[in-house]
N, C-alpha and C. Protein backbone atom coordinates (compact mmCIF):
# COMPACT_ATOMS: atom_id res chain seq x y z
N UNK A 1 19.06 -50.64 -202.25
CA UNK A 1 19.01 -52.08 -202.09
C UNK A 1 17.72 -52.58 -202.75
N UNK A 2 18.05 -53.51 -203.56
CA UNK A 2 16.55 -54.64 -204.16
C UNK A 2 16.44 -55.43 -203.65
N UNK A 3 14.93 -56.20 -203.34
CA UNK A 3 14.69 -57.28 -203.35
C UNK A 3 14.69 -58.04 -204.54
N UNK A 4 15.53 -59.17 -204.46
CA UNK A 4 15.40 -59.93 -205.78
C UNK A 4 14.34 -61.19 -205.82
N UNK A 5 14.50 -62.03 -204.44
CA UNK A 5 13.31 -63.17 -204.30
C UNK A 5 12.67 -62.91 -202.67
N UNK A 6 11.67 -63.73 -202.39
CA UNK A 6 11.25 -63.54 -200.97
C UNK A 6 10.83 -65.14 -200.56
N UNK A 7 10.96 -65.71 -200.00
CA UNK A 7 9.95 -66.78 -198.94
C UNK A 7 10.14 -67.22 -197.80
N UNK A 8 9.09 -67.39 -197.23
CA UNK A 8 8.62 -67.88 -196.06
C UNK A 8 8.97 -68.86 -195.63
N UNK A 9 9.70 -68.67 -194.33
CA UNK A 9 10.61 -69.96 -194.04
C UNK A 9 9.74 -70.71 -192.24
N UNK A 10 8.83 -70.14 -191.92
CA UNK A 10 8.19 -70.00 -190.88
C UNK A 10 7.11 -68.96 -190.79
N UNK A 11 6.14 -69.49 -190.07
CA UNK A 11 4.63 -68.37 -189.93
C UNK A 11 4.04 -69.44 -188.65
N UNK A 12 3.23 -68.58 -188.25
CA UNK A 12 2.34 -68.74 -187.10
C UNK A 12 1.19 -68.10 -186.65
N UNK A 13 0.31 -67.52 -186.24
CA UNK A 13 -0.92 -66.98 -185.88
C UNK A 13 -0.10 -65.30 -185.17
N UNK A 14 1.29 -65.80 -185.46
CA UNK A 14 1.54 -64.17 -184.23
C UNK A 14 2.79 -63.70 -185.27
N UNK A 15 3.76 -64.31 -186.13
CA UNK A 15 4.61 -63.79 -186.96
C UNK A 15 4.73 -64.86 -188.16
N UNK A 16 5.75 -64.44 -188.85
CA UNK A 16 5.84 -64.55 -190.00
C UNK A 16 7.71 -64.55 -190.33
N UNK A 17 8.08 -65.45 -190.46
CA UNK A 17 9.38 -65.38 -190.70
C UNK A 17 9.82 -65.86 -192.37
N UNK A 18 10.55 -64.43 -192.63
CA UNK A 18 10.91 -64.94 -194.42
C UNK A 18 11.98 -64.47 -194.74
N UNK A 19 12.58 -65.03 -195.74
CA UNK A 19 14.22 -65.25 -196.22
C UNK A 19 14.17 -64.20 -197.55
N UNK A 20 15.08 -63.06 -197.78
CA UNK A 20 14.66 -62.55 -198.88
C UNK A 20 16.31 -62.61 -199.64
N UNK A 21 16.30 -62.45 -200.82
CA UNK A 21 17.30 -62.56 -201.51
C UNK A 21 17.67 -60.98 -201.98
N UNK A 22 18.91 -60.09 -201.92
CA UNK A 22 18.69 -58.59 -202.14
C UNK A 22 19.88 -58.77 -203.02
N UNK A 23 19.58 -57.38 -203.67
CA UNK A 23 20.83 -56.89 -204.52
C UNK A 23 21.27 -55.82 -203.85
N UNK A 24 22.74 -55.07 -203.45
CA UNK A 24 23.20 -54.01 -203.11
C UNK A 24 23.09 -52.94 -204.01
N UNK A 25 23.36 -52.17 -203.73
CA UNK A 25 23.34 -51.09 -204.82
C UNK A 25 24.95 -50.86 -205.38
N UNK A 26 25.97 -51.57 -205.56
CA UNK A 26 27.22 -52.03 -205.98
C UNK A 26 26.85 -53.16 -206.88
N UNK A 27 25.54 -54.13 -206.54
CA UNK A 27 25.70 -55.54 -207.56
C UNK A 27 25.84 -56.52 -206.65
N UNK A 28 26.43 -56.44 -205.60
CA UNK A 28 27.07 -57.90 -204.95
C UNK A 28 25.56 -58.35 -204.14
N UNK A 29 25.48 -59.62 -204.28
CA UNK A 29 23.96 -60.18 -203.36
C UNK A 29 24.12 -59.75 -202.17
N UNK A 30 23.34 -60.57 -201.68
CA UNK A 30 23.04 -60.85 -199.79
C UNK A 30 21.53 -61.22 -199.78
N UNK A 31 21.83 -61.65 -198.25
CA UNK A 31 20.30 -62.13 -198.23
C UNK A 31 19.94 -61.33 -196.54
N UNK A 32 18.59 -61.36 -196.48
CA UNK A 32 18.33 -60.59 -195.11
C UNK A 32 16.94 -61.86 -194.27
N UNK A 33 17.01 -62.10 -192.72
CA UNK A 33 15.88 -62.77 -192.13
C UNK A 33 15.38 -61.48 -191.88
N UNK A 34 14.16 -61.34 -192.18
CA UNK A 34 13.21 -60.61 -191.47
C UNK A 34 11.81 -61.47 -190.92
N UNK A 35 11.66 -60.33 -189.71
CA UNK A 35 10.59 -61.32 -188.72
C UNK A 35 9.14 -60.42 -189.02
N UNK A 36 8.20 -60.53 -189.55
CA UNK A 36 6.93 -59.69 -189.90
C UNK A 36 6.26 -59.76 -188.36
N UNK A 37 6.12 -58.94 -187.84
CA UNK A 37 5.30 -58.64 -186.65
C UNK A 37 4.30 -57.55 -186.90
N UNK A 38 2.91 -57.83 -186.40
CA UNK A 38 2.49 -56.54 -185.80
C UNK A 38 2.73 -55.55 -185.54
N UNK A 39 2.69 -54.29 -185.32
CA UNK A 39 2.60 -53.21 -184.16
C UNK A 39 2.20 -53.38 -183.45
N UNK A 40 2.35 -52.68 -181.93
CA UNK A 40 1.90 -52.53 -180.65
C UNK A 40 1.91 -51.28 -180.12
N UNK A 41 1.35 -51.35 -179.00
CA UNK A 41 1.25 -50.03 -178.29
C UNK A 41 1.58 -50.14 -176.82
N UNK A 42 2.52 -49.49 -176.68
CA UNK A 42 2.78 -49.33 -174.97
C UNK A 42 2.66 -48.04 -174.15
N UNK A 43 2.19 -48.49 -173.04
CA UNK A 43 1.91 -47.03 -172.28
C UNK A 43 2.46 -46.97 -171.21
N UNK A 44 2.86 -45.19 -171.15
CA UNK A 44 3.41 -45.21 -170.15
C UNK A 44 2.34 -44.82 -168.87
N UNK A 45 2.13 -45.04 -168.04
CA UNK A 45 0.97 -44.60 -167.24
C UNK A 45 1.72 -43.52 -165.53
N UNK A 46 1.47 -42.68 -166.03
CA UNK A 46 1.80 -41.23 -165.21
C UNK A 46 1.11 -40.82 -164.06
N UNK A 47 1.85 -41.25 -162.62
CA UNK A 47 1.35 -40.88 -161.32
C UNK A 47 2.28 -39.61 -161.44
N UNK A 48 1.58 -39.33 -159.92
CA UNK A 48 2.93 -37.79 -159.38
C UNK A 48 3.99 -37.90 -159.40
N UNK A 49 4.07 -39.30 -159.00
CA UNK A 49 5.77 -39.06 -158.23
C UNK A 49 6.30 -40.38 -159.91
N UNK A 50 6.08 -40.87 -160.41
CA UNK A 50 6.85 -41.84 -161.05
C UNK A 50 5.61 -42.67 -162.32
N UNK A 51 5.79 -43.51 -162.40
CA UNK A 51 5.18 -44.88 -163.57
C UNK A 51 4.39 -45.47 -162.63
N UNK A 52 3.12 -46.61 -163.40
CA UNK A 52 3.19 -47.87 -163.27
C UNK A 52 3.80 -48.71 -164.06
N UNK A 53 4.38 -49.74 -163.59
CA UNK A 53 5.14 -50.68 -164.02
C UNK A 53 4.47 -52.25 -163.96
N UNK A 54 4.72 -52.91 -164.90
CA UNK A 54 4.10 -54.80 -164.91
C UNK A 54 5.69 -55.12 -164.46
N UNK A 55 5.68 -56.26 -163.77
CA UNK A 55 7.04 -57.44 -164.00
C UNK A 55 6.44 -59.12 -164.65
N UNK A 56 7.22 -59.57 -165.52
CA UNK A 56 6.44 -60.66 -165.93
C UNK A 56 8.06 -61.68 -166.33
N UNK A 57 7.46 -63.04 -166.39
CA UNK A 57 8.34 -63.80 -167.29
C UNK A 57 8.64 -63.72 -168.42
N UNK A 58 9.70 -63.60 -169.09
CA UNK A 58 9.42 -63.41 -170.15
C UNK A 58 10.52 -64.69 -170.94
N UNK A 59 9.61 -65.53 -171.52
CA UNK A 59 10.08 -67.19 -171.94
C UNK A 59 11.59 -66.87 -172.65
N UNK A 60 11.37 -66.17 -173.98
CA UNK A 60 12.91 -66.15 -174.85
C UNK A 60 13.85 -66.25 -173.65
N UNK A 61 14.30 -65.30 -172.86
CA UNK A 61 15.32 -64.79 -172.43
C UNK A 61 15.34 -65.12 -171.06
N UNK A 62 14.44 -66.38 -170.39
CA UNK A 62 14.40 -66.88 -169.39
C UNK A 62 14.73 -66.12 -168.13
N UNK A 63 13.59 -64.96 -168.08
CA UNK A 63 13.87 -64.72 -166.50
C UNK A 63 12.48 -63.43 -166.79
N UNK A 64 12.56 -62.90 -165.20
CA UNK A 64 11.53 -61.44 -165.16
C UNK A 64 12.30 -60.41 -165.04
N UNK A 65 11.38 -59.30 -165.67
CA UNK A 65 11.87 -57.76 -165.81
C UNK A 65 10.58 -56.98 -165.83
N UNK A 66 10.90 -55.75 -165.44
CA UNK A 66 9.96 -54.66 -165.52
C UNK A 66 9.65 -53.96 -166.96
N UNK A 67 8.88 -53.81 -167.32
CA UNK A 67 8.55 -53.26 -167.89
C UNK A 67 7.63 -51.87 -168.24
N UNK A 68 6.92 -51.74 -168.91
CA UNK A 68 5.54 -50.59 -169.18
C UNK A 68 4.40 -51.48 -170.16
N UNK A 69 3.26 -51.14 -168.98
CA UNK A 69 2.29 -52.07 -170.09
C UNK A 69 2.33 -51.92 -171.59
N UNK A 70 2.24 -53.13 -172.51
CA UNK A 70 2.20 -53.04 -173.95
C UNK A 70 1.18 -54.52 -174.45
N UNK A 71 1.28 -54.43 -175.73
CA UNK A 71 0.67 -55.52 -176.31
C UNK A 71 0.22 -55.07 -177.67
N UNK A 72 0.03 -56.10 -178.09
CA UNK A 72 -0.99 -56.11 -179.52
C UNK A 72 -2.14 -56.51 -179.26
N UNK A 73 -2.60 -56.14 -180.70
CA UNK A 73 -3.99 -56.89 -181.61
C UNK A 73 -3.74 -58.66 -180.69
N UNK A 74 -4.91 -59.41 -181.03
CA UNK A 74 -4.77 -60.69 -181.28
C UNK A 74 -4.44 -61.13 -182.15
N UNK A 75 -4.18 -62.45 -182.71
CA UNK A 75 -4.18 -62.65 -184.17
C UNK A 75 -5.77 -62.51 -184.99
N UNK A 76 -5.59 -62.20 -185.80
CA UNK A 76 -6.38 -61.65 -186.38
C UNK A 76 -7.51 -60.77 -186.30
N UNK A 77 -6.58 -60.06 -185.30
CA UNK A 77 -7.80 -58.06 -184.71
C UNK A 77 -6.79 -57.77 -185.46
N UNK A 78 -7.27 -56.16 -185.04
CA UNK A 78 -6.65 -55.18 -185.29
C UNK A 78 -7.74 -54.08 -185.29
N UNK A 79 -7.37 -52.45 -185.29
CA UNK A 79 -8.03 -51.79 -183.93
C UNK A 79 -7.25 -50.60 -184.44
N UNK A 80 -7.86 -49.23 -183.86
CA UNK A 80 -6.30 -48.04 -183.59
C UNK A 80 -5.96 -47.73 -182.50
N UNK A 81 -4.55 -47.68 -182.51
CA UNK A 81 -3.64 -47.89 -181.42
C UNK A 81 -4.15 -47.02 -180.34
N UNK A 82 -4.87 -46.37 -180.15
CA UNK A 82 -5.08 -45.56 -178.57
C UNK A 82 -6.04 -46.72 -178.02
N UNK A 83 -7.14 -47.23 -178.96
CA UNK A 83 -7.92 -48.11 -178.24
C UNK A 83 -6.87 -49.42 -177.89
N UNK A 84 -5.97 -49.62 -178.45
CA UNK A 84 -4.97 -50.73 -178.34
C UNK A 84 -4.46 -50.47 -176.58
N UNK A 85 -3.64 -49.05 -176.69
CA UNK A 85 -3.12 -48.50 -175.79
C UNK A 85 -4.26 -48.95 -174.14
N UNK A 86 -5.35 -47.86 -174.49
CA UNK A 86 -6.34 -48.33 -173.30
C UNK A 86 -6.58 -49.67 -173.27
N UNK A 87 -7.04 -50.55 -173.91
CA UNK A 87 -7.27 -52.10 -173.29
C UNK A 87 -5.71 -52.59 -172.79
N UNK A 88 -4.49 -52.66 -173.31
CA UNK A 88 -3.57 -53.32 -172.57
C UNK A 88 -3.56 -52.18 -171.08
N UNK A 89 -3.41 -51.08 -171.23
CA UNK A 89 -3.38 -50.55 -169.61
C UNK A 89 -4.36 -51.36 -168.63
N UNK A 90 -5.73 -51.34 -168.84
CA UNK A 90 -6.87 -51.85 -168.24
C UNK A 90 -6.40 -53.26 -168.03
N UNK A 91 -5.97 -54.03 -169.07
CA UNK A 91 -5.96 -55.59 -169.03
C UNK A 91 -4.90 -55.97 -168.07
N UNK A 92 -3.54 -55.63 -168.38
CA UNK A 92 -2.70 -55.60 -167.31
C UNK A 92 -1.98 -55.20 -166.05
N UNK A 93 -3.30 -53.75 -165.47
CA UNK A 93 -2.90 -53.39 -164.53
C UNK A 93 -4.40 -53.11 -164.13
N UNK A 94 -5.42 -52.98 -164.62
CA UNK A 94 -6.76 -52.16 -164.31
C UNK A 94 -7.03 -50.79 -163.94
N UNK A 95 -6.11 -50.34 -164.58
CA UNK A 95 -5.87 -48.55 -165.07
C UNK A 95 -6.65 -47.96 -165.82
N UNK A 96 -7.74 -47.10 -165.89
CA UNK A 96 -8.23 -46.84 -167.03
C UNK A 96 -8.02 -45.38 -166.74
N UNK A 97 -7.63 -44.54 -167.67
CA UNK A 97 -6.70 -43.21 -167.96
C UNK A 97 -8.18 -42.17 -168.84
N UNK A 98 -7.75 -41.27 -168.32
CA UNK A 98 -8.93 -40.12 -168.71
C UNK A 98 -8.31 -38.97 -169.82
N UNK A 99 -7.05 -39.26 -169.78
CA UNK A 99 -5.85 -39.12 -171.02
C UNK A 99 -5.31 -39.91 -171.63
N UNK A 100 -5.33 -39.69 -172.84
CA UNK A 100 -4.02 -40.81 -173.13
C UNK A 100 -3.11 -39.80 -174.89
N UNK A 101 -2.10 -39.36 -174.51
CA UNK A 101 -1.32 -38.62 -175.39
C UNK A 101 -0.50 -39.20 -175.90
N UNK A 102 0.03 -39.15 -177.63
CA UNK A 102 0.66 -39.95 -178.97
C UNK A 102 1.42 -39.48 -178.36
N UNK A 103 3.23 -40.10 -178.19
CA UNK A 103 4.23 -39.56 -177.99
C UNK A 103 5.07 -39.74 -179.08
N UNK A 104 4.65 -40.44 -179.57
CA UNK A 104 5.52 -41.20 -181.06
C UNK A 104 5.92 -42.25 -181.33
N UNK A 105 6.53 -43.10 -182.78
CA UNK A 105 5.93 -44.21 -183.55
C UNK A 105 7.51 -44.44 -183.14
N UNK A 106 8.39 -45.93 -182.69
CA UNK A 106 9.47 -46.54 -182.96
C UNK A 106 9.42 -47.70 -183.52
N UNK A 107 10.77 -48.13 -183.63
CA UNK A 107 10.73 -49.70 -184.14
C UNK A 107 11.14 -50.69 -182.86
N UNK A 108 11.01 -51.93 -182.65
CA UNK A 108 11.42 -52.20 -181.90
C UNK A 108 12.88 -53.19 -182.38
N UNK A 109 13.00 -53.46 -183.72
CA UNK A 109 14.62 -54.32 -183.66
C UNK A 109 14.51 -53.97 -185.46
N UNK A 110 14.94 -52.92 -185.64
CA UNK A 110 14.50 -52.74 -187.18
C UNK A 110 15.54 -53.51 -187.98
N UNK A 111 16.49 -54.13 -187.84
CA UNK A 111 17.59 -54.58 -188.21
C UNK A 111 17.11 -55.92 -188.92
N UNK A 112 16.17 -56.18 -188.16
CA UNK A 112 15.52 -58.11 -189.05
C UNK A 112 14.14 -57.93 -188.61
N UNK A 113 13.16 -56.99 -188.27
CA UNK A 113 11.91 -56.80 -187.65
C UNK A 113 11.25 -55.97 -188.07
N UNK A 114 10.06 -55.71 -189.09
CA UNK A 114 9.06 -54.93 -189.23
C UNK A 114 8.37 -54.43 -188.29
N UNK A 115 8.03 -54.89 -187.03
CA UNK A 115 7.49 -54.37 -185.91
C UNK A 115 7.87 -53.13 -185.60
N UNK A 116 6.92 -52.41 -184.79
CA UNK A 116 6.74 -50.93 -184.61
C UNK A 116 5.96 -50.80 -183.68
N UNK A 117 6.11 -49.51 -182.92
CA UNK A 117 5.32 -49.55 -181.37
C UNK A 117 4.71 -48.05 -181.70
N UNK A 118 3.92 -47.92 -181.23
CA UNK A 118 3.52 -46.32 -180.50
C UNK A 118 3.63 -46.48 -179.15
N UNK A 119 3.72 -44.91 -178.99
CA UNK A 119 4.28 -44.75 -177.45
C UNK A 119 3.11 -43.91 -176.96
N UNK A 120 2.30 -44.03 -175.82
CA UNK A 120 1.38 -43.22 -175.26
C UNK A 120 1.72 -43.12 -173.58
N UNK A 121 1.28 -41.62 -173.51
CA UNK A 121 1.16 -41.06 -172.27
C UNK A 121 0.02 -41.48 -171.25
N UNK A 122 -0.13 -41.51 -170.56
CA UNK A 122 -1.44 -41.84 -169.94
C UNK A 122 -1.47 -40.90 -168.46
N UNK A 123 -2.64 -40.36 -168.27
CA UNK A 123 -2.55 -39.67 -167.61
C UNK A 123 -4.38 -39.58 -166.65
N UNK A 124 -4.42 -39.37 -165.45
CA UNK A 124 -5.66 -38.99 -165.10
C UNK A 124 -5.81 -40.62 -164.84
N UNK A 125 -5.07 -41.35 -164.24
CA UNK A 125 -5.59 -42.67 -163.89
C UNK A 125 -6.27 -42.87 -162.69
N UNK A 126 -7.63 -43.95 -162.88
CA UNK A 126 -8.28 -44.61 -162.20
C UNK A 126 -7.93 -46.07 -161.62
N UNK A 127 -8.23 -46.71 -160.71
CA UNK A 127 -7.56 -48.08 -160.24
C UNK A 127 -9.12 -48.77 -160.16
N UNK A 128 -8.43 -50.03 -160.67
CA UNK A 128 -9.62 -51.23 -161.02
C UNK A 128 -8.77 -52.61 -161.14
N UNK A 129 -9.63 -53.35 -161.25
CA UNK A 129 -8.77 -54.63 -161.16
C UNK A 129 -8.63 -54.96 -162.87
N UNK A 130 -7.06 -55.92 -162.88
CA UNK A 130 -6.84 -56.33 -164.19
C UNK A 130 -7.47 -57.53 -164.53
N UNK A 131 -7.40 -57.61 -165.95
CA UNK A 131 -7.91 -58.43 -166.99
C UNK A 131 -7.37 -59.65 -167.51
N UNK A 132 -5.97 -60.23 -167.18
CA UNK A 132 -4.97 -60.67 -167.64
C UNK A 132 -5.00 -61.74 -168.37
N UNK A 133 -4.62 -61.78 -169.72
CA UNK A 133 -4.83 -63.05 -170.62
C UNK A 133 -3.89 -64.22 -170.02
N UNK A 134 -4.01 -65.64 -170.13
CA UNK A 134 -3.82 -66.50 -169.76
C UNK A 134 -2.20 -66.56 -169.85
N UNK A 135 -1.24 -65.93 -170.76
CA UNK A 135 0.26 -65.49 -170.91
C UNK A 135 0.71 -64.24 -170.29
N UNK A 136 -0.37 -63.85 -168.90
CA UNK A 136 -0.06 -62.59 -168.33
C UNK A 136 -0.23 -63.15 -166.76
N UNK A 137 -0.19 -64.53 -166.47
CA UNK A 137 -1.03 -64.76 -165.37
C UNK A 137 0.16 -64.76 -164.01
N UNK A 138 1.34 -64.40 -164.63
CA UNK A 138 2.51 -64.85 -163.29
C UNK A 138 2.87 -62.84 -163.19
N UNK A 139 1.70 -62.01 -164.35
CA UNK A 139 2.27 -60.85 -163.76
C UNK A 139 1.90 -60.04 -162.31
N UNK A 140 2.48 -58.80 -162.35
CA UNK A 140 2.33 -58.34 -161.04
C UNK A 140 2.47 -56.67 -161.76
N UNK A 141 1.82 -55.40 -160.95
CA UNK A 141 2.16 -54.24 -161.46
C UNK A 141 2.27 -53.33 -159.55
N UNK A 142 2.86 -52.54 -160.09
CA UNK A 142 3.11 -51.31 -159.40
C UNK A 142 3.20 -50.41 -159.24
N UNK A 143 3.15 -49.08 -158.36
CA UNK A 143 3.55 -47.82 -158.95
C UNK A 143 5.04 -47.75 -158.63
N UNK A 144 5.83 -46.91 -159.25
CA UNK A 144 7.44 -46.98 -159.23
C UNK A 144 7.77 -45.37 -159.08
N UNK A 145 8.31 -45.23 -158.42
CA UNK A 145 8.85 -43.88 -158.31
C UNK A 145 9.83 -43.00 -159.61
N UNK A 146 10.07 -41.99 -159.77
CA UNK A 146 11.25 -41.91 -161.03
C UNK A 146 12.44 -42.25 -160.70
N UNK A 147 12.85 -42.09 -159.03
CA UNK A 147 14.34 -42.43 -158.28
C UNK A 147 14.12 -44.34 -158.73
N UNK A 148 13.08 -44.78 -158.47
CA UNK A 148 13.35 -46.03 -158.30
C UNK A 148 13.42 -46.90 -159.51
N UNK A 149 12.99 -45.76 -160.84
CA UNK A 149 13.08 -46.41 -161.84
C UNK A 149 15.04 -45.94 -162.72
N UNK A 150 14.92 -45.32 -162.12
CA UNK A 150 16.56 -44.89 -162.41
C UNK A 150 17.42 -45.81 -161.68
N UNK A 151 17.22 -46.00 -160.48
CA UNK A 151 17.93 -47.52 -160.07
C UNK A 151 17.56 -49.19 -160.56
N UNK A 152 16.42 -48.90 -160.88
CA UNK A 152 16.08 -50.23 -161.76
C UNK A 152 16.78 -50.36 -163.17
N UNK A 153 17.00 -49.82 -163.92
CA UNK A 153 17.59 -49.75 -164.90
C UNK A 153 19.18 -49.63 -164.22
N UNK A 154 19.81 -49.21 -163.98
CA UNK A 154 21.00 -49.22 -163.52
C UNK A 154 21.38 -50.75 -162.99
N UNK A 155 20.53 -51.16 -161.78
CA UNK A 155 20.54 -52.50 -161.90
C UNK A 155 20.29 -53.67 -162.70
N UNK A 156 19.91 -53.12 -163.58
CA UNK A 156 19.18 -54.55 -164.74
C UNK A 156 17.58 -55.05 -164.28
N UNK A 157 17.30 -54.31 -163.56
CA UNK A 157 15.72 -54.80 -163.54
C UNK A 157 14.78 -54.68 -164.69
N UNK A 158 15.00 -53.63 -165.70
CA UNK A 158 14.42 -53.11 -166.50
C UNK A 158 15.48 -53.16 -167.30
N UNK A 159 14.98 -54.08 -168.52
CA UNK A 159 16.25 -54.31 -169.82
C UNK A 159 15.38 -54.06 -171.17
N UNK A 160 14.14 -53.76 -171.11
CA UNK A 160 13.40 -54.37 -172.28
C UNK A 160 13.66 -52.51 -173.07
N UNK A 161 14.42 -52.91 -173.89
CA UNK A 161 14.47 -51.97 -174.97
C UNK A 161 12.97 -50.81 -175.47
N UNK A 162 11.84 -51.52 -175.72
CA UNK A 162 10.76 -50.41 -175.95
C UNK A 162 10.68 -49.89 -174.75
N UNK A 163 10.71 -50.79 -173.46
CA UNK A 163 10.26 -49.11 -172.32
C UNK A 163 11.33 -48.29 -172.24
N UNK A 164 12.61 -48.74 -172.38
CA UNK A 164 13.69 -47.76 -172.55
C UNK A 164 13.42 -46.92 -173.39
N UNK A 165 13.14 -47.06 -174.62
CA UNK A 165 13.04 -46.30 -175.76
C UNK A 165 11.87 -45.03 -175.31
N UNK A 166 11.30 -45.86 -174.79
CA UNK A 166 9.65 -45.18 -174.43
C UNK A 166 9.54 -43.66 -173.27
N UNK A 167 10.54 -44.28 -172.49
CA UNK A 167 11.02 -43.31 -170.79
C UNK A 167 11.94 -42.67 -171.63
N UNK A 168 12.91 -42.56 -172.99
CA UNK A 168 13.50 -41.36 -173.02
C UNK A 168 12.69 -40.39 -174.01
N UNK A 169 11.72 -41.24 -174.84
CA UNK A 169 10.89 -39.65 -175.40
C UNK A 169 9.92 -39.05 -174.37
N UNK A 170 9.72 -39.79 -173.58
CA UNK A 170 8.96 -38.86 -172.52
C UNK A 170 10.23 -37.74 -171.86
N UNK A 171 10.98 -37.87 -171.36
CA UNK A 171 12.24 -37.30 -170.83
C UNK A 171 12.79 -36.87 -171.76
N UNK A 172 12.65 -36.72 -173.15
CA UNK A 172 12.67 -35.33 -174.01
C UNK A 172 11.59 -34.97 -174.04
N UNK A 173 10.83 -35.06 -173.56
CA UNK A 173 9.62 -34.15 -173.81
C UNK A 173 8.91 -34.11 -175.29
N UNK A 174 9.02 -35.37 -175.74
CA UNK A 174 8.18 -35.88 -176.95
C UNK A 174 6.99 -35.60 -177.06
């Protein structure tokens, strides 16, 4: 596949939305939206028995879900992802981890999305109070058991695709 043209049909301080014009590898056009995002880093943070977990609002999709702490850069940081990894643990739960192990690099919607996550282990946690930026302020965290995170997902409590993605390379043993 070629790119034949590219532009920017939308941008903002956090993405970048642009219209590209492609050639197939047959000849026939098409065109593709892609959304330019950042990377991020999410962690999973490892008690005995299970996770900690955030629940937050989350605006697109109008409602709350569980998740695994994550985040980016600000607009215009940027950093390497373990130090990424440790400040969102700290910021949104006040975890600070005496481990923290690469589990590996995904995408999160590669279909129209440059974005990409690393996945970290966290391990050897300490409890402290969180940090929470002003779009974190209706969250809440917990520790979660593994039974209780297997019923959370079963129920729909937990829908967000990267911690899914995230809880099965740990559970292969990534």
């Amino acid at each position: 596949m070629e790119q034949v043209s590219s532009r920017v049909v939308y941008q903002n301080p956090w993405m970048t939305v642009r219209e590209d014009e492609i050639r197939r590898p047959d000849g026939t056009p098409g065109i593709y939206g892609v959304v330019e995002k950042p990377d991020f880093a999410l962690v999973l943070p490892r008690w005995r028995d299970g996770f900690w977990m955030v629940e937050q609002f989350r605006y697109p999709v109008g409602r709350r879900a569980w998740e695994f702490p994550q985040g980016g850069w600000g607009a215009g940081a940027s950093g390497d992802q373990t130090d990424l990894a440790r400040q969102e643990l700290a910021e949104e739960t006040g975890l600070r981890a005496s481990s923290m192990i690469h589990l590996g690099h995904l995408y999160e919607a590669y279909g129209y999305c440059t974005q990409g996550f690393d996945v970290y282990l966290a391990g050897g946690l300490t409890e402290g109070e969180p940090d929470r930026e002003a779009t974190e302020q209706d969250m809440i965290h917990r520790a979660v058991t593994d039974d209780e995170i297997t019923t959370m997902i079963r129920s729909g409590a937990i829908v967000d695709a990267p911690s899914l993605a995230a809880l099965t390379l740990y559970r292969l043993g990534a």
